[in-house]
Protein backbone atom coordinates (compact mmCIF):
# COMPACT_ATOMS: atom_id res chain seq x y z
CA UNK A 1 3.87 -14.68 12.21
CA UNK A 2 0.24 -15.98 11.04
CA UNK A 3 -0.66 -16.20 14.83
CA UNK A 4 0.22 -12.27 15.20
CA UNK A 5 -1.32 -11.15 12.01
CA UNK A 6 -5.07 -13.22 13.00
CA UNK A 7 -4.41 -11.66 16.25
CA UNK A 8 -3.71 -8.28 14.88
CA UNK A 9 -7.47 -8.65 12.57
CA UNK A 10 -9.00 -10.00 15.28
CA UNK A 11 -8.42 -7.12 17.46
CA UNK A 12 -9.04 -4.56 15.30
CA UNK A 13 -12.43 -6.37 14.57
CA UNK A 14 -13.43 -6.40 18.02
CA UNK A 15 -13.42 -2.54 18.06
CA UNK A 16 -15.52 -2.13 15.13
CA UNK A 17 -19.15 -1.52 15.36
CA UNK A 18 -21.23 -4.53 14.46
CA UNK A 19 -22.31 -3.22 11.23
CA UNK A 20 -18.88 -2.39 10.21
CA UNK A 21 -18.13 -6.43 11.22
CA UNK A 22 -21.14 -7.57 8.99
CA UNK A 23 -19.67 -5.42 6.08
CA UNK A 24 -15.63 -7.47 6.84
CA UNK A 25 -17.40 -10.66 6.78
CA UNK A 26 -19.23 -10.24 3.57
CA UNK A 27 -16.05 -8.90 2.42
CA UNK A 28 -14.07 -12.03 3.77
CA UNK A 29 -16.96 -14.70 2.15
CA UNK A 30 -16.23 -13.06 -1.06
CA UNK A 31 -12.27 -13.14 -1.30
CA UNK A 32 -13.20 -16.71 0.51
CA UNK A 33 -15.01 -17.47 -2.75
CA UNK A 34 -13.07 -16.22 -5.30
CA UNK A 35 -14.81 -12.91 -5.80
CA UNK A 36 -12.54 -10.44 -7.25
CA UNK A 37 -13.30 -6.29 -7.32
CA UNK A 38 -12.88 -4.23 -10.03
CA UNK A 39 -11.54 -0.96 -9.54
CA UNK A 40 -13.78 2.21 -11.60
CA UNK A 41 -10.55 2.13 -14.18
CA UNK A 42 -11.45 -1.55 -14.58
CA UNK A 43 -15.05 -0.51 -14.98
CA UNK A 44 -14.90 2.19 -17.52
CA UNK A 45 -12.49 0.11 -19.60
CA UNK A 46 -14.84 -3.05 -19.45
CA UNK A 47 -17.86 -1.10 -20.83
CA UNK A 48 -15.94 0.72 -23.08
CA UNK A 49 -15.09 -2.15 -24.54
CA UNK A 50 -18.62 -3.42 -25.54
CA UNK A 51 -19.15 0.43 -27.15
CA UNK A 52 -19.18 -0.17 -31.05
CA UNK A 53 -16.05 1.46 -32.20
CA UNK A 54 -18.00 2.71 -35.24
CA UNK A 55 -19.91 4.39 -32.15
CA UNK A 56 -16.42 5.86 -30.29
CA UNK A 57 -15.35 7.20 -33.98
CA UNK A 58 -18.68 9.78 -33.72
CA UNK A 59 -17.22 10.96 -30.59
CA UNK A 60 -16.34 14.65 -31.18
CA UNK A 61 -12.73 15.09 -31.24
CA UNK A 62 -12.60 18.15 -28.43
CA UNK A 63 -14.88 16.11 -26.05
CA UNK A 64 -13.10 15.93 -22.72
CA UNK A 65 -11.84 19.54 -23.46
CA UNK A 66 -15.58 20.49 -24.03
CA UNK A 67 -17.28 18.45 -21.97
CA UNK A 68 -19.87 20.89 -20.18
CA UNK A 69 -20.40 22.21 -23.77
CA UNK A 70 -21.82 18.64 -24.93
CA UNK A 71 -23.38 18.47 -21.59
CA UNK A 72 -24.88 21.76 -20.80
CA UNK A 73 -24.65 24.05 -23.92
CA UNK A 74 -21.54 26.25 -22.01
CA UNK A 75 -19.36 28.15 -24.48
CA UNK A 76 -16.48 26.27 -26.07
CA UNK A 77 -13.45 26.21 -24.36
């Protein structure tokens, strides 16, 4: 079954354009290395983390329901 599936990648990498193949090998060297991704839920939730809460608690309460009001001065929803 390992024979198939590095014959399976190896195909498919074949028909990809070299830059595409430059992009799966840096991709490969990292998992290779222990390199792990976050995803943008991971992101937001790792910097939110370093906010103050102090800072979070000034947060107006209707924020994500006024949002472009905060933003750009729109009308409150």
């Amino acid at each position: 079954m390992a024979a198939n599936l590095e014959n399976t990648i190896h195909e498919k990498l074949k028909s990809l354009p070299p830059e595409k193949q430059q992009q799966v090998l840096e991709f490969v060297e990292e998992l290779a290395n222990g390199v792990t991704h976050e995803t943008v839920s991971e992101k937001l939730a790792r910097h939110l983390r370093s906010v103050p809460s102090d800072e979070l608690e000034e947060l107006p309460a209707d924020a994500s329901k006024n949002l472009d009001h905060y933003l750009y001065g729109a009308p409150r929803k």
